[in-house]
N, C-alpha and C. Protein backbone atom coordinates (compact mmCIF):
# COMPACT_ATOMS: atom_id res chain seq x y z
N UNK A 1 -6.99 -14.22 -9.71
CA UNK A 1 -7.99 -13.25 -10.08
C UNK A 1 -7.68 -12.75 -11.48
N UNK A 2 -8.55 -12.83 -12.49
CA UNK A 2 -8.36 -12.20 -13.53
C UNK A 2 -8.16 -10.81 -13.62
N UNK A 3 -7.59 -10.21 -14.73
CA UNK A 3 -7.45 -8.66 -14.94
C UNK A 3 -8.81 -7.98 -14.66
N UNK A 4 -9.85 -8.66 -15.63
CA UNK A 4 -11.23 -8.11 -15.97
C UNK A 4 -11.85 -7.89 -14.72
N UNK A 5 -11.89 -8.92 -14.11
CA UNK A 5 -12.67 -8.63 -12.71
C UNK A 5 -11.46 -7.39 -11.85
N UNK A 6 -10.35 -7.45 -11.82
CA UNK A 6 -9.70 -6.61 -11.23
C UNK A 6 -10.04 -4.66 -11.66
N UNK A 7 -10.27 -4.67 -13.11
CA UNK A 7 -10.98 -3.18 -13.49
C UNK A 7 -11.96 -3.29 -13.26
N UNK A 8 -12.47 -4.12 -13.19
CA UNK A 8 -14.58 -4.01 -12.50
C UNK A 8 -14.46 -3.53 -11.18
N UNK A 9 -13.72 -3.78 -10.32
CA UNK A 9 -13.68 -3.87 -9.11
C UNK A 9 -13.16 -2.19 -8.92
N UNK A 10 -11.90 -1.46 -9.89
CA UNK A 10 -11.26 -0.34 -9.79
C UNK A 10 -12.47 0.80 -10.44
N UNK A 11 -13.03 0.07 -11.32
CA UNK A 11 -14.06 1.04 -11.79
C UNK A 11 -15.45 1.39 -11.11
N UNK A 12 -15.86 0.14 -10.39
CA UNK A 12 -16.80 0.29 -9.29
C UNK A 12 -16.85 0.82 -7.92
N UNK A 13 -15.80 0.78 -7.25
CA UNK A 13 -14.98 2.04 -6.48
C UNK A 13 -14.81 3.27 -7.16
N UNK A 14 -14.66 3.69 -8.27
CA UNK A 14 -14.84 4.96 -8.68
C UNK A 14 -16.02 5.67 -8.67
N UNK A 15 -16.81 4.75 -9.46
CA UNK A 15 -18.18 5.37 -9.63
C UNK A 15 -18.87 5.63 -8.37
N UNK A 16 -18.04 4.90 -6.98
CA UNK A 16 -18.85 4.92 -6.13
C UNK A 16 -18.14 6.07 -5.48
N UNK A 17 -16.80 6.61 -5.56
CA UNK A 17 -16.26 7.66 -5.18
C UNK A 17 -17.14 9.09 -5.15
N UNK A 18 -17.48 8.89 -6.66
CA UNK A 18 -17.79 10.15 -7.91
C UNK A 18 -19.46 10.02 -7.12
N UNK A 19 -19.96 8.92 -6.25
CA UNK A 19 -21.66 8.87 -6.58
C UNK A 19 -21.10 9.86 -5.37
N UNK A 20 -20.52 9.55 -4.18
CA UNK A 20 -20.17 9.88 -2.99
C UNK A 20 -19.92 11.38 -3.10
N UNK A 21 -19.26 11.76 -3.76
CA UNK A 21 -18.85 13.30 -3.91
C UNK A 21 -20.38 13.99 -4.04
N UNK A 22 -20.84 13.64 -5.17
CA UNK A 22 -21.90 14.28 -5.49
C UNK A 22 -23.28 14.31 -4.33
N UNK A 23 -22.84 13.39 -3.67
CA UNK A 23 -23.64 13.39 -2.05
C UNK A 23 -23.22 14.13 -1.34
N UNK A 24 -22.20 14.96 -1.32
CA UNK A 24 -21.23 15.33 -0.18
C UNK A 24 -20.61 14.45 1.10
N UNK A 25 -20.21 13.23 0.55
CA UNK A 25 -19.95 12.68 1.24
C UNK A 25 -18.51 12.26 1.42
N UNK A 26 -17.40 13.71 1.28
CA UNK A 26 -16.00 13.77 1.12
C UNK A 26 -15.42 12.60 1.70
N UNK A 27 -15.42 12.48 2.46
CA UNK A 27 -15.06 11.49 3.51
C UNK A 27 -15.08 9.76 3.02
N UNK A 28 -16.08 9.14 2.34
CA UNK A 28 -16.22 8.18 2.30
C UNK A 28 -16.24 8.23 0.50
N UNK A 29 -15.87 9.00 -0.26
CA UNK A 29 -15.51 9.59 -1.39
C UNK A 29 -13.92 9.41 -1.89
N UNK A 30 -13.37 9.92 -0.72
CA UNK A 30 -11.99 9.50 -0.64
C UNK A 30 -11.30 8.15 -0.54
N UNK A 31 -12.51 7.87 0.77
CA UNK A 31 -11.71 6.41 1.09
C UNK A 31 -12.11 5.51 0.00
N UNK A 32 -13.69 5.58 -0.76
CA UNK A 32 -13.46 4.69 -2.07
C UNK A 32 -12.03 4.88 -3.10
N UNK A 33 -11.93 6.42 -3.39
CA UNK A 33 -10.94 6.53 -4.00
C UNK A 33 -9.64 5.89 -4.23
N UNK A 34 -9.19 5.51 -2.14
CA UNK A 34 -8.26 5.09 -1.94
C UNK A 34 -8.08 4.03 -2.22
N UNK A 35 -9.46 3.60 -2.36
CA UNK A 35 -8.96 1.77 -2.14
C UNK A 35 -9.01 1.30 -3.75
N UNK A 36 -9.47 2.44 -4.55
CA UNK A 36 -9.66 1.80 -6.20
C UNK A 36 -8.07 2.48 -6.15
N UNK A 37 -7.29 3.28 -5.47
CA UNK A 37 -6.01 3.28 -5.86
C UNK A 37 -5.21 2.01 -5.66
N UNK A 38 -5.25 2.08 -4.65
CA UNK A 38 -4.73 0.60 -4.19
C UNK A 38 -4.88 -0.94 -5.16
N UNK A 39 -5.92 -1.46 -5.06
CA UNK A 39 -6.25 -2.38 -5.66
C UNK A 39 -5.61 -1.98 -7.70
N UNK A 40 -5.49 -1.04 -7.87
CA UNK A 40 -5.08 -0.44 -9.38
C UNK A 40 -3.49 -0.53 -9.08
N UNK A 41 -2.84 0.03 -8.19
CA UNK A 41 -1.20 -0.29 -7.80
C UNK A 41 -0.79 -1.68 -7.23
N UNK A 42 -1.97 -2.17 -7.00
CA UNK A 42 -1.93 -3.98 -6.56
C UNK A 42 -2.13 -4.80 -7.67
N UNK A 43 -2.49 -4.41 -8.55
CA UNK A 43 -3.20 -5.81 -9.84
C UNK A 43 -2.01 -6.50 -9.73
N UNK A 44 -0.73 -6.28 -10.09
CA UNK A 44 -0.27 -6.89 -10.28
C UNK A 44 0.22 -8.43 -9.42
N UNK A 45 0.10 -7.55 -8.09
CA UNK A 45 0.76 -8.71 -7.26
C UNK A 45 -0.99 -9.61 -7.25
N UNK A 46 -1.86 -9.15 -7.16
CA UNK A 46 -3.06 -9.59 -7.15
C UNK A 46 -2.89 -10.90 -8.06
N UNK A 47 -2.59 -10.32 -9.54
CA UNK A 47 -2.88 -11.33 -10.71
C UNK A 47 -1.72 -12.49 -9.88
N UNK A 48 -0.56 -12.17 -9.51
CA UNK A 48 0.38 -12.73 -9.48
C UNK A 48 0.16 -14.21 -8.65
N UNK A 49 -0.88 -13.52 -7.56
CA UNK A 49 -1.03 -14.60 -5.96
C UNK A 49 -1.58 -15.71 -6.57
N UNK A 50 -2.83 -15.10 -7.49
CA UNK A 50 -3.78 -15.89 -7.84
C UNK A 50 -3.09 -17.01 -8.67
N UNK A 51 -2.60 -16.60 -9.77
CA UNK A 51 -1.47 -17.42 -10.76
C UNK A 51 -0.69 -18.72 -9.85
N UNK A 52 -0.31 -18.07 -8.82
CA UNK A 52 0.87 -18.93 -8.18
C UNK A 52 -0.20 -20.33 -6.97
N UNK A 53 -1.34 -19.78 -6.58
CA UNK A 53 -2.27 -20.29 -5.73
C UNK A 53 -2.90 -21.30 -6.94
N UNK A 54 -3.36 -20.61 -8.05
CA UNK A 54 -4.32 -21.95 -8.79
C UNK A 54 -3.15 -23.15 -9.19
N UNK A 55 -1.47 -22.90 -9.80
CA UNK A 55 -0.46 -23.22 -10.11
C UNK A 55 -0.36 -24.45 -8.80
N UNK A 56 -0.58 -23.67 -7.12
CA UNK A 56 -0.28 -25.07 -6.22
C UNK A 56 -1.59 -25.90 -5.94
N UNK A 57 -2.71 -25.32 -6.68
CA UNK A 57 -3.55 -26.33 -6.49
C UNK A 57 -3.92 -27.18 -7.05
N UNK A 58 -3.28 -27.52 -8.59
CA UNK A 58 -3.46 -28.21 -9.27
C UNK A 58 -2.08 -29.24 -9.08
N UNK A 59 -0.83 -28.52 -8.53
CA UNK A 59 -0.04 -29.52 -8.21
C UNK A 59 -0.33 -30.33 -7.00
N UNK A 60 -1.03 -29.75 -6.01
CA UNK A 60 -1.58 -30.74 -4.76
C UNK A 60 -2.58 -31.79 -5.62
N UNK A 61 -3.79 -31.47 -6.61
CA UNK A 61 -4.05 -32.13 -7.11
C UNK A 61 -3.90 -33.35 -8.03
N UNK A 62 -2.56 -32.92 -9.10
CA UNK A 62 -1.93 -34.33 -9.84
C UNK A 62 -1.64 -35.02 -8.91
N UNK A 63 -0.64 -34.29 -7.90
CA UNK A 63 0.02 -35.15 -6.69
C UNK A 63 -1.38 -36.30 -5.89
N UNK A 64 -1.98 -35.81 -5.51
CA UNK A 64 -3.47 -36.77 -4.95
C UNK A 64 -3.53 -37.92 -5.90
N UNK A 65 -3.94 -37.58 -7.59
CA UNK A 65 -4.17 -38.50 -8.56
C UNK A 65 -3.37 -38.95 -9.08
């Protein structure tokens, strides 16, 4: 997974936090919150999986050809 898509994803959970609040909708306000926390304290291992997953699929691939 790229970085870029990884802040699209942290920033679109926000906005949806912030739309949520302004609904009164504490509850489901938060839990967006939580999860743009998460995924923001995850990039890294995120970027990492992805790196290491495209890395064995191109070695399953030479290996085939």
């Amino acid at each position: 997974m790229k970085q870029e898509r990884i802040v699209e994803i942290i920033e679109l959970y926000r906005h949806r936090a912030k739309a949520a609040r302004e609904a009164s909708l504490l509850d489901k306000s938060r839990e967006m919150d939580d999860f743009a926390d998460f995924v923001e304290k995850n990039s890294g291992s995120f970027l990492e999986d992805a790196y290491t997953k495209e890395s064995e699929l191109w070695e399953e691939y030479d290996n085939d050809y």
